[in-house]
Structure formats: structure tokens, C-alpha cells
Protein backbone atom coordinates (compact mmCIF):
# COMPACT_ATOMS: atom_id res chain seq x y z
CA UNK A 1 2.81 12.52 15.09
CA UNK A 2 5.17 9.98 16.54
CA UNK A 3 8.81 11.07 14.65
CA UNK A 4 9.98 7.36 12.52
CA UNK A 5 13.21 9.39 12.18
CA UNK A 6 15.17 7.69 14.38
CA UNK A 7 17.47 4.85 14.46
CA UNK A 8 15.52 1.63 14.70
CA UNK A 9 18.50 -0.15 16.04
CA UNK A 10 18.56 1.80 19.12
CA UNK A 11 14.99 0.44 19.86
CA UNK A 12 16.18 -3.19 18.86
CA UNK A 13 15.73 -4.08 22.51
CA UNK A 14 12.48 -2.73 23.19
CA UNK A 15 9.66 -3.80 20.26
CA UNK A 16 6.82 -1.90 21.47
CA UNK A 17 8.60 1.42 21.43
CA UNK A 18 9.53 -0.05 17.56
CA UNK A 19 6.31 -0.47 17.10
CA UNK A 20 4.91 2.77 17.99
CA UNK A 21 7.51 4.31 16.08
CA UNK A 22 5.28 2.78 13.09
CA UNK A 23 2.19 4.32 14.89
CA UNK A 24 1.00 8.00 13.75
CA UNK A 25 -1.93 9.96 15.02
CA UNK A 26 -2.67 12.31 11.86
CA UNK A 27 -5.39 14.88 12.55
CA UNK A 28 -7.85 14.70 9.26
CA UNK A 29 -10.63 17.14 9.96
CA UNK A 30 -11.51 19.32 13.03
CA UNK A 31 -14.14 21.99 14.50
CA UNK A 32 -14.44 24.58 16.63
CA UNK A 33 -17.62 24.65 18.70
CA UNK A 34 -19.54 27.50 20.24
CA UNK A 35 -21.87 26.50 21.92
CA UNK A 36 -24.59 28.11 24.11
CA UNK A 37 -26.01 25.64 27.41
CA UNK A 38 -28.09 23.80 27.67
CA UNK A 39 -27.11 21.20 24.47
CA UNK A 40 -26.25 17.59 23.73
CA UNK A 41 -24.08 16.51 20.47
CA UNK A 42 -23.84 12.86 19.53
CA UNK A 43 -21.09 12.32 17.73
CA UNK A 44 -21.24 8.67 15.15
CA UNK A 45 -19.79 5.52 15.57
CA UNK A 46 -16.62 6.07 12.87
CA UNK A 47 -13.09 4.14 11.44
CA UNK A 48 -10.95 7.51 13.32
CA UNK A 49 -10.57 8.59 16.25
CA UNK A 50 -11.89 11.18 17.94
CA UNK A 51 -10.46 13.95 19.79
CA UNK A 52 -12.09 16.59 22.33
CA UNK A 53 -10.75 19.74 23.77
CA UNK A 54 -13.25 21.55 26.54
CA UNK A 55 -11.90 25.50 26.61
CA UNK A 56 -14.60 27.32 28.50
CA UNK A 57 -17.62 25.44 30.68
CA UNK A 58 -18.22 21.80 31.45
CA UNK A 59 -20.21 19.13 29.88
CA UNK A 60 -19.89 15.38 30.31
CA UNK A 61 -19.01 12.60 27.57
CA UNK A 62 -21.51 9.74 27.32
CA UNK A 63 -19.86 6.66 25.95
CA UNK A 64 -21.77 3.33 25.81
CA UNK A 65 -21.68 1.04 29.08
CA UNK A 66 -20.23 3.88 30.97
CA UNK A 67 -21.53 6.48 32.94
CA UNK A 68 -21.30 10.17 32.52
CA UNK A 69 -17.53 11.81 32.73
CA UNK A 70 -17.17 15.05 33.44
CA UNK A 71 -14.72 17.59 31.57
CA UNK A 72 -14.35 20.63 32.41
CA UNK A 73 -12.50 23.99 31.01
CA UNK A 74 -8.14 22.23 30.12
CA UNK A 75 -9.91 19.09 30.16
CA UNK A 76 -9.01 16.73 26.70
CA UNK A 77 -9.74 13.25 25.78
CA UNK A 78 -9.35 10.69 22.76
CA UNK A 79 -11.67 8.20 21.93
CA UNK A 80 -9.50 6.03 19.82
CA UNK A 81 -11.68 3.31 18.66
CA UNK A 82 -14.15 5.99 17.33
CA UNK A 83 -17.37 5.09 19.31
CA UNK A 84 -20.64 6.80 19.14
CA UNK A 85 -20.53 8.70 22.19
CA UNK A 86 -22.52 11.89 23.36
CA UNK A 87 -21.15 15.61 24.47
CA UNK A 88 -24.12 16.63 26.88
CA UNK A 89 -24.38 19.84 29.35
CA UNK A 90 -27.05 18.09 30.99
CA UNK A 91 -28.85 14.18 31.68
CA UNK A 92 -32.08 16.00 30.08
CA UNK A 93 -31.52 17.81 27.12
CA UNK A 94 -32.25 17.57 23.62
CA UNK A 95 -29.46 15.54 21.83
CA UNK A 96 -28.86 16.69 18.18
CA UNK A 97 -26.64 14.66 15.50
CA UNK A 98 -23.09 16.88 15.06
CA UNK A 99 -23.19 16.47 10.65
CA UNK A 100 -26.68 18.70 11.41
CA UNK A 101 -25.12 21.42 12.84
CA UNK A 102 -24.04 24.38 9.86
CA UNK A 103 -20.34 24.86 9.55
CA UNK A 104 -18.29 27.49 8.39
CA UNK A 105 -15.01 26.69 7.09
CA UNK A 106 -12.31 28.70 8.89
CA UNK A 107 -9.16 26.99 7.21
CA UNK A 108 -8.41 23.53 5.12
CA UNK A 109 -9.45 21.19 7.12
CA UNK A 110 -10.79 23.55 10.11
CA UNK A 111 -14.77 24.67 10.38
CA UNK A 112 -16.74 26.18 12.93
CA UNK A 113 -19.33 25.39 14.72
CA UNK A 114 -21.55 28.78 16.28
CA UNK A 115 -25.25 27.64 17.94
CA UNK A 116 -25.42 30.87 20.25
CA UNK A 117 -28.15 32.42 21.98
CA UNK A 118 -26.90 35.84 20.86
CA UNK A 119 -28.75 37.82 23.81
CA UNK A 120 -26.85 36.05 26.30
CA UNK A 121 -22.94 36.86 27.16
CA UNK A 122 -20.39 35.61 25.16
CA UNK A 123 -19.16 34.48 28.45
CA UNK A 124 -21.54 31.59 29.23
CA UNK A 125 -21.13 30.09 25.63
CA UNK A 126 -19.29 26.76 26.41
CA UNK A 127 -15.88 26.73 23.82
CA UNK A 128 -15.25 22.80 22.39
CA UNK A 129 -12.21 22.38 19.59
CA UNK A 130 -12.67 18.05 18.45
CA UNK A 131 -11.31 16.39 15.60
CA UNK A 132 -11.47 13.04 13.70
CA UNK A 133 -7.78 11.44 14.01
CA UNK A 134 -6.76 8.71 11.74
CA UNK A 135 -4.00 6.09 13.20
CA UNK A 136 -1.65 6.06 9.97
CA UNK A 137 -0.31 2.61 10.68
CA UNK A 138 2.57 1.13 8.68
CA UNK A 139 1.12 -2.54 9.57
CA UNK A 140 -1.77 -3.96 11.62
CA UNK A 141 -1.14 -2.12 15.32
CA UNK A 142 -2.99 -3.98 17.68
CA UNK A 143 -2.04 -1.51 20.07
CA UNK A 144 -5.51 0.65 18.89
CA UNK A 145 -7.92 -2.25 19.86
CA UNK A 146 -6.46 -2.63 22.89
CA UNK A 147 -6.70 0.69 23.81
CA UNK A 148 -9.74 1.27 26.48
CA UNK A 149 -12.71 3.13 25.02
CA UNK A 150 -11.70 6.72 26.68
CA UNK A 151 -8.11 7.96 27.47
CA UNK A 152 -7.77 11.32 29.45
CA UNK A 153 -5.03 14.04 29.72
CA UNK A 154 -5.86 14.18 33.64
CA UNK A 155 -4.13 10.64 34.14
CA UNK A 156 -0.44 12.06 32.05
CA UNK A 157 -0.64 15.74 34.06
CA UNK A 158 1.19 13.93 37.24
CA UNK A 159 3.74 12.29 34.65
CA UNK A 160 3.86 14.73 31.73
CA UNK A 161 3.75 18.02 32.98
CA UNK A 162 4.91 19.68 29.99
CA UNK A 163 1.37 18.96 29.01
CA UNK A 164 0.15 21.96 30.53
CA UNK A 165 1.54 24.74 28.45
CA UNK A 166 0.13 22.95 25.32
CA UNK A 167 -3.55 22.57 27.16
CA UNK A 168 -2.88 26.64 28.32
CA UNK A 169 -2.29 27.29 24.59
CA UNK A 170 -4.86 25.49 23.20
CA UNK A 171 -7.23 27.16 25.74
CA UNK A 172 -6.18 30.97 24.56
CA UNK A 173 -6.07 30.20 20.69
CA UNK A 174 -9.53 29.37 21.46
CA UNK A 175 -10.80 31.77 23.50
CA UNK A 176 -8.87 35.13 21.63
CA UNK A 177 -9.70 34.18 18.05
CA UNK A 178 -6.44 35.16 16.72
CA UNK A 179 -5.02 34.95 13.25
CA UNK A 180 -4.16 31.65 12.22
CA UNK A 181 -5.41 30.64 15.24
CA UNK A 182 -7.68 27.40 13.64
CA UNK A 183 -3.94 25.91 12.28
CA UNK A 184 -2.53 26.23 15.49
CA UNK A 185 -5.46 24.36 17.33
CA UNK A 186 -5.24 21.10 15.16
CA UNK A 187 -1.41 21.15 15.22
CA UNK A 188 -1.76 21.81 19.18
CA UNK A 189 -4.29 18.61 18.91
CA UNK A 190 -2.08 16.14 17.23
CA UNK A 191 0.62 16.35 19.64
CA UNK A 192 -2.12 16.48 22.97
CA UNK A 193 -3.52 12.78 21.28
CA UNK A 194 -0.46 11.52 20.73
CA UNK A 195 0.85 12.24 24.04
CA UNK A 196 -2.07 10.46 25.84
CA UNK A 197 -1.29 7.09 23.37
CA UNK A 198 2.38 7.68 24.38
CA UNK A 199 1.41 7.88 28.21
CA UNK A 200 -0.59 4.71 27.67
CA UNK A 201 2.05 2.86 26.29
CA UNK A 202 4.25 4.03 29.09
CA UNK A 203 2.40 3.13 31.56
CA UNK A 204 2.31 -0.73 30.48
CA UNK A 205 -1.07 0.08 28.53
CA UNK A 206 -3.55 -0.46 31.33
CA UNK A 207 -5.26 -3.42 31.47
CA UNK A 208 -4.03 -5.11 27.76
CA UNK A 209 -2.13 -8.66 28.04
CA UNK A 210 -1.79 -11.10 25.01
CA UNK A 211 -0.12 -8.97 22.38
CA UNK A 212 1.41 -6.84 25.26
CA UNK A 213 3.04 -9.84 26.69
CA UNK A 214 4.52 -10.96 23.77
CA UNK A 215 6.23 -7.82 22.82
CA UNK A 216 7.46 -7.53 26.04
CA UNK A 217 8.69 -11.13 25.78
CA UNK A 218 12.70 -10.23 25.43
CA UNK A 219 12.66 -12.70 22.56
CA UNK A 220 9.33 -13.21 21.52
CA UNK A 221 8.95 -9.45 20.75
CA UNK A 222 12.01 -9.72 18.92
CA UNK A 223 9.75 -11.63 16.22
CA UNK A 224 6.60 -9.43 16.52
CA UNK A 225 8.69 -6.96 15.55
CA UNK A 226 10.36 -8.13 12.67
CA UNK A 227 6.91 -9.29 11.10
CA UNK A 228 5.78 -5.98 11.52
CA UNK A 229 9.25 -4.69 9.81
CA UNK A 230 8.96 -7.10 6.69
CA UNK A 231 4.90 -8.36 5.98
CA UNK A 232 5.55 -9.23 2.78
CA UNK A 233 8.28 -11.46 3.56
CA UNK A 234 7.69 -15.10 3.10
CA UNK A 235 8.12 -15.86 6.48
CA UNK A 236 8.44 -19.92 7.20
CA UNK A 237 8.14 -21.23 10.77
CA UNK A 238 11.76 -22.15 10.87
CA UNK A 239 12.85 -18.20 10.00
CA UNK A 240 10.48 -17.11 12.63
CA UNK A 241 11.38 -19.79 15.30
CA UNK A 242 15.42 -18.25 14.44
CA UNK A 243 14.49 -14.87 14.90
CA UNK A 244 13.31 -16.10 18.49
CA UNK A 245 16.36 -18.27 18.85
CA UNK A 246 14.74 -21.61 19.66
CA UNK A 247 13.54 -24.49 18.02
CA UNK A 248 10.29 -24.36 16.19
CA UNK A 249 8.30 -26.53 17.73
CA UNK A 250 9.31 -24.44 21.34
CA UNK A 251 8.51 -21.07 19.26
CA UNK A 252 5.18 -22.59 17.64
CA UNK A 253 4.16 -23.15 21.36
CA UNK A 254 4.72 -20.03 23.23
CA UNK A 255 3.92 -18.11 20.34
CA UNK A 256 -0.11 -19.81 20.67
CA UNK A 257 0.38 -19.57 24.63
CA UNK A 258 0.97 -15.99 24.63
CA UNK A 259 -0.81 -14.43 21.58
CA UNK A 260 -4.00 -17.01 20.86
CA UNK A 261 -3.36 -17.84 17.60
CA UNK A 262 -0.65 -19.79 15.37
CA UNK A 263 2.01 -17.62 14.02
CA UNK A 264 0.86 -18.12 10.18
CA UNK A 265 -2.77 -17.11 10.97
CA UNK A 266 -1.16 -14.05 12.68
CA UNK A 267 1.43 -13.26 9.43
CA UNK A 268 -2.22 -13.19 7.38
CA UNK A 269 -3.97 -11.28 9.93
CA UNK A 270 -1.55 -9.00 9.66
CA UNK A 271 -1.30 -8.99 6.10
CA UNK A 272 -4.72 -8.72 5.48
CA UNK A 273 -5.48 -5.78 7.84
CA UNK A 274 -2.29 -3.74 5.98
CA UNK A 275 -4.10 -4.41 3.02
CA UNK A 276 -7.44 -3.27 4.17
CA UNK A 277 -6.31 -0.12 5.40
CA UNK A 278 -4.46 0.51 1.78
CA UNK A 279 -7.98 -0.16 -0.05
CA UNK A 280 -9.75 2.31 2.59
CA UNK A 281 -7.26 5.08 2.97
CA UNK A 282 -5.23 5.04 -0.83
CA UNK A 283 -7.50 3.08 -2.81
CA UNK A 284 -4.37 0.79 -3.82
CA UNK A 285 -5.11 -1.78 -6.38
CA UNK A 286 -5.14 -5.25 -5.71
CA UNK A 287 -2.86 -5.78 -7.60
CA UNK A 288 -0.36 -3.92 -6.50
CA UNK A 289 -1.51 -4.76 -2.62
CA UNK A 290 -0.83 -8.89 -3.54
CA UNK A 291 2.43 -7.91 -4.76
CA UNK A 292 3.62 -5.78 -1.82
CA UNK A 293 2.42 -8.68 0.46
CA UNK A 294 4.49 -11.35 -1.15
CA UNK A 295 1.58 -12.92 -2.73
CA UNK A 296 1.93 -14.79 -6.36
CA UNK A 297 -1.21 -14.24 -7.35
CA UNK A 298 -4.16 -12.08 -7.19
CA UNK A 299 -6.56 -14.54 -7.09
CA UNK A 300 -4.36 -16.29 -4.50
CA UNK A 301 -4.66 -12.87 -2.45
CA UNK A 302 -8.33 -12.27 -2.97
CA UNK A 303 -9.11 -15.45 -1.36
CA UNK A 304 -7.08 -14.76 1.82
CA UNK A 305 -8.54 -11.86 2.04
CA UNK A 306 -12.50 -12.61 1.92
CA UNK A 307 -11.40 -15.53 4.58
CA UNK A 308 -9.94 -12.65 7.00
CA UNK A 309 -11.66 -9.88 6.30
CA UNK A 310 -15.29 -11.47 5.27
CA UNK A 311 -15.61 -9.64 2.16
CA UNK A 312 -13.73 -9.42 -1.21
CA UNK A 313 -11.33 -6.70 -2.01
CA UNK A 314 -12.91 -4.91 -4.27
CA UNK A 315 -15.82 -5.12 -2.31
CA UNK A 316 -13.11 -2.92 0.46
CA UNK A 317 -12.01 -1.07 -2.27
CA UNK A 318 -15.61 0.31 -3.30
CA UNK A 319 -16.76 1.14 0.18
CA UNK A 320 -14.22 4.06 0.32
CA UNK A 321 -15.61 7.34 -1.41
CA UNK A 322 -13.80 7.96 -4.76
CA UNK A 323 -10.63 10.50 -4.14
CA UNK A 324 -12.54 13.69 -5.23
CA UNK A 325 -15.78 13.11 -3.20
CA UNK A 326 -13.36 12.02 0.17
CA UNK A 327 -11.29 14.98 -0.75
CA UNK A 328 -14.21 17.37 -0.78
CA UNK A 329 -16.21 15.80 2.41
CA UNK A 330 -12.52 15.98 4.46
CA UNK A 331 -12.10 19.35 3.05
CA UNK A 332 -8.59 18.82 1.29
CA UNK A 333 -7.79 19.84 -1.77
CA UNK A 334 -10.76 22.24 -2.81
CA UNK A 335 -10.05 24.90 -0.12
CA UNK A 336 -12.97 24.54 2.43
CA UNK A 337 -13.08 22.27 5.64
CA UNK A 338 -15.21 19.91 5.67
CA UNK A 339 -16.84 18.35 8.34
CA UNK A 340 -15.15 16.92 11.07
């Protein structure tokens, strides 16, 4: 959801808008809940994030090592890291997993979600739309694990007031059930989520330092950046310390004061992490993932990899479903949604 189309020169000056520019929030499966009180959903601990919507009623969102939040009806929230967390009307009522609930698919990628006590009113059934959201990230983003483990709309409205008319649409696509309606909702979502990550960023992203302070090290971030541009460059220290515009022994140290690690480990980190997310999200060969990373060999790859990630890469590779059984449980390419 964050538009790559413009001119990367123009944010030369400022890497962690560059970065984000790298950064997309894609929405990859979604439902619409229906709910009658009293309830409780857990939702599982997952690699995406999550998104929730509140249209009609109030619950609370349980997270671990925090206490209850309350959302109420306009009310949205992204849990990027994917946490298990709990959707709860209540402190005492019966929690039930969210897979056990029966779905009906309403469009690719879209189901619904009805558990309504049909002799009461409509009215009183509480209206939820969530969705899991993948970060489609170009290279390693530390900007997700930084990220605290909630992040509300509330905190933009002040800012980002053209929020509302989104949140006012989203609550009347789901409330009047109109055609086409279920599209609208998870395009509506995309740009809410991304638009709490942007506010985060703009508002010097909380709490994070470390990787923060680097990028917004004039010259520092000018080389966070560019490793981020080219991973599969053969970086030496001396290119990097140039890039800065200093010596290398003056880069090598403010690089480890500000960051926490040496800048190689950090080119492999980041190497490594690209490469893990093109094993779990295209099933890329390793092969073909050494080459792109400027490695000469694939047993010289494998080996940096199983020292980063803990695991070899076809180990990685195997853990992702095969593309017909993820494209059937996501709900793409067979017609139904699946389950979000």
C-alpha cells in the first residue's frame, strides 16, 4: 500500500521515508464478523499482521502483558507483529479459537463470519471486519520489530483527519451489506493499516532508537539506505565507510555505537532475512536466492544461512505449504476465501 512510484532521489535526504517506500502492507485474507454478545475470539500467534475494524458495539483486545483496551464502534487497530491476542465482550466469557468458527466465503479472499442468536435484534449483534496483513518487504525492514505490539487509529485522528471518512465508510459497507461491499472493506483496510504505520513513522516511531538513530544519522542513514537499495552487492568496509564519507575505521565505529552490531554481520542479517522471506512467501530456490545475494556458491550460502537463521534453507523452504495448498487455505486462485 505505500506507492514505490516515486522518485527515489527526491527522498535521497531522508532514508527512512526511502525505506518505507520499500515497505508494503498487502491485505492477504479477511472476515467479516457477526457476532452476537456475550463472546471471546482468540486469534493465533502468526508471521502477518493483523488488522481489526469494530463497526457496531464494543469489545476489548487482550494482548499479552497488557491489560484490556477498549474499542468501540470507528475504532481500528493493527497488531503488526502478529501476536496471539484475544477479542472479548467481557473478562468472563467463554473464549473460542477464530479457525473454529464456520465461514462462508463472500468474495476471493473475503468470508464471513455469522454466530447470531437469531431471536434477538439484529441491532445488538456486535459488527467486526479483521484481516491477516503481510509486510511485502523488498529487504529486511526493521521498522516491523520495532513497532510496539498494538498501534491505534485514535492516536492519527488529531493528525490525520482525513482518516475519518475512510473509518465512516468502512462502518456503512459494513453495516448496509451492499453489493461488492466485502471488496471495498479490505481495500478500505489496506489503506486504514498503512496509515497507522505511516503515522508511526511520522511521529519519530515511538519509543524505537538503534536502527532509528542511524537512519536519521544525516550520513549514517545515507549507508543504511544504500544496503537496503543493493543487498546483493559485495559491499567492502571501505565502499561502505565512502558512502558515509569518512574513514573506515571512524565508520566501523559509529556504525557498532549506533546500531549494535558490525556492519558485515548487519549486510548478512540483512541478506539472510531477504532470503528467508523469498523461501516463505515465493518458494524461490536456493539457488537462485545465493545468486541474487551475491553469493558464489550455494553451499557458501547455505552455511550463512543456518548460522543466521538457525536452520538450513531447505529446511525454510519446506515449512511453507506447497503453492496449491497456500493458495487454497488463503483463498486465491480457486474462487473461495479462505480463512483469514
Amino acid at each position: 500500500m505505500f506507492d514505490r512510484s516515486s522518485d527515489p532521489a527526491k527522498n535521497a535526504h531522508d532514508p527512512v521515508s526511502e525505506l518505507l517506500m520499500g515497505m508494503r502492507l498487502r491485505g492477504a485474507s479477511y472476515g467479516r464478523l457477526q457476532l452476537t454478545p456475550p463472546f471471546g475470539i482468540r486469534f493465533p500467534a502468526g508471521p502477518e499482521a493483523r488488522f481489526h475494524f469494530v463497526a457496531r458495539g464494543k469489545v476489548f483486545l487482550r494482548t499479552h502483558g497488557e491489560a484490556g483496551r477498549e474499542l468501540a464502534c470507528g475504532d481500528a487497530v493493527l497488531l503488526p507483529s502478529g501476536g496471539p491476542h484475544e477479542i472479548v465482550t467481557g473478562p468472563n466469557v467463554q473464549i473460542r479459537d477464530y479457525d473454529s468458527y464456520k465461514m462462508t466465503p463472500l468474495c476471493p479472499d473475503v468470508a464471513a463470519v455469522e454466530a447470531c442468536v437469531k431471536e434477538t435484534s439484529r441491532e445488538n449483534d456486535t459488527l467486526i471486519f479483521t484481516g491477516r496483513m503481510e509486510f511485502e518487504l523488498d529487504t529486511l525492514h526493521p521498522l516491523v520489530g520495532l513497532m510496539p505490539q498494538v498501534m491505534s487509529v485514535g492516536a492519527l485522528i488529531g493528525r490525520q483527519p482525513e482518516l475519518m471518512p475512510l473509518l465512516d465508510a468502512m462502518e456503512r459497507e459494513m453495516s448496509e451489506e451492499r453489493v461488492g461491499a466485502a471488496g471495498i472493506l479490505a481495500r478500505l483496510a489496506d489503506v486504514i493499516a498503512a496509515s497507522i504505520v505511516r503515522g508511526w513513522v511520522e511521529c519519530g516511531c515511538g519509543d524505537a532508537t538503534g536502527w532509528i538513530e542511524a537512519l536519521r544519522d544525516p550520513r549514517l542513514g545515507r549507508v543504511i539506505a544504500a544496503l537496503h537499495r543493493e543487498p546483493g552487492r559485495n559491499w567492502t568496509l571501505a565502499e561502505m565507510a565512502h558512502e558515509m564519507g569518512s574513514s573506515r575505521s571512524v565508520f566501523a565505529k559509529r556504525f557498532v555505537d549506533v546500531t549494535g552490531m558490525t556492519p558485515q554481520r548487519y549486510v548478512l542479517a540483512l541478506r539472510m532475512r531477504l532470503a528467508e522471506q523469498w523461501f516463505r512467501r515465493d518458494k524461490l530456490s536456493i539457488d537462485t536466492a545465493a545468486r541474487r545475494l551475491g553469493f558464489g556458491s550455494q553451499a557458501a550460502f547455505a552455511r550463512a544461512f543456518k548460522r543466521v537463521v538457525g536452520e538450513p534453507p531447505g529446511h525454510t523452504r519446506k515449512k511453507a505449504a506447497p503453492n496449491g495448498a497456500e493458495m487454497g487455505k488463503t483463498g486465491r486462485g480457486n474462487g473461495a476465501a479462505g480463512r483469514p
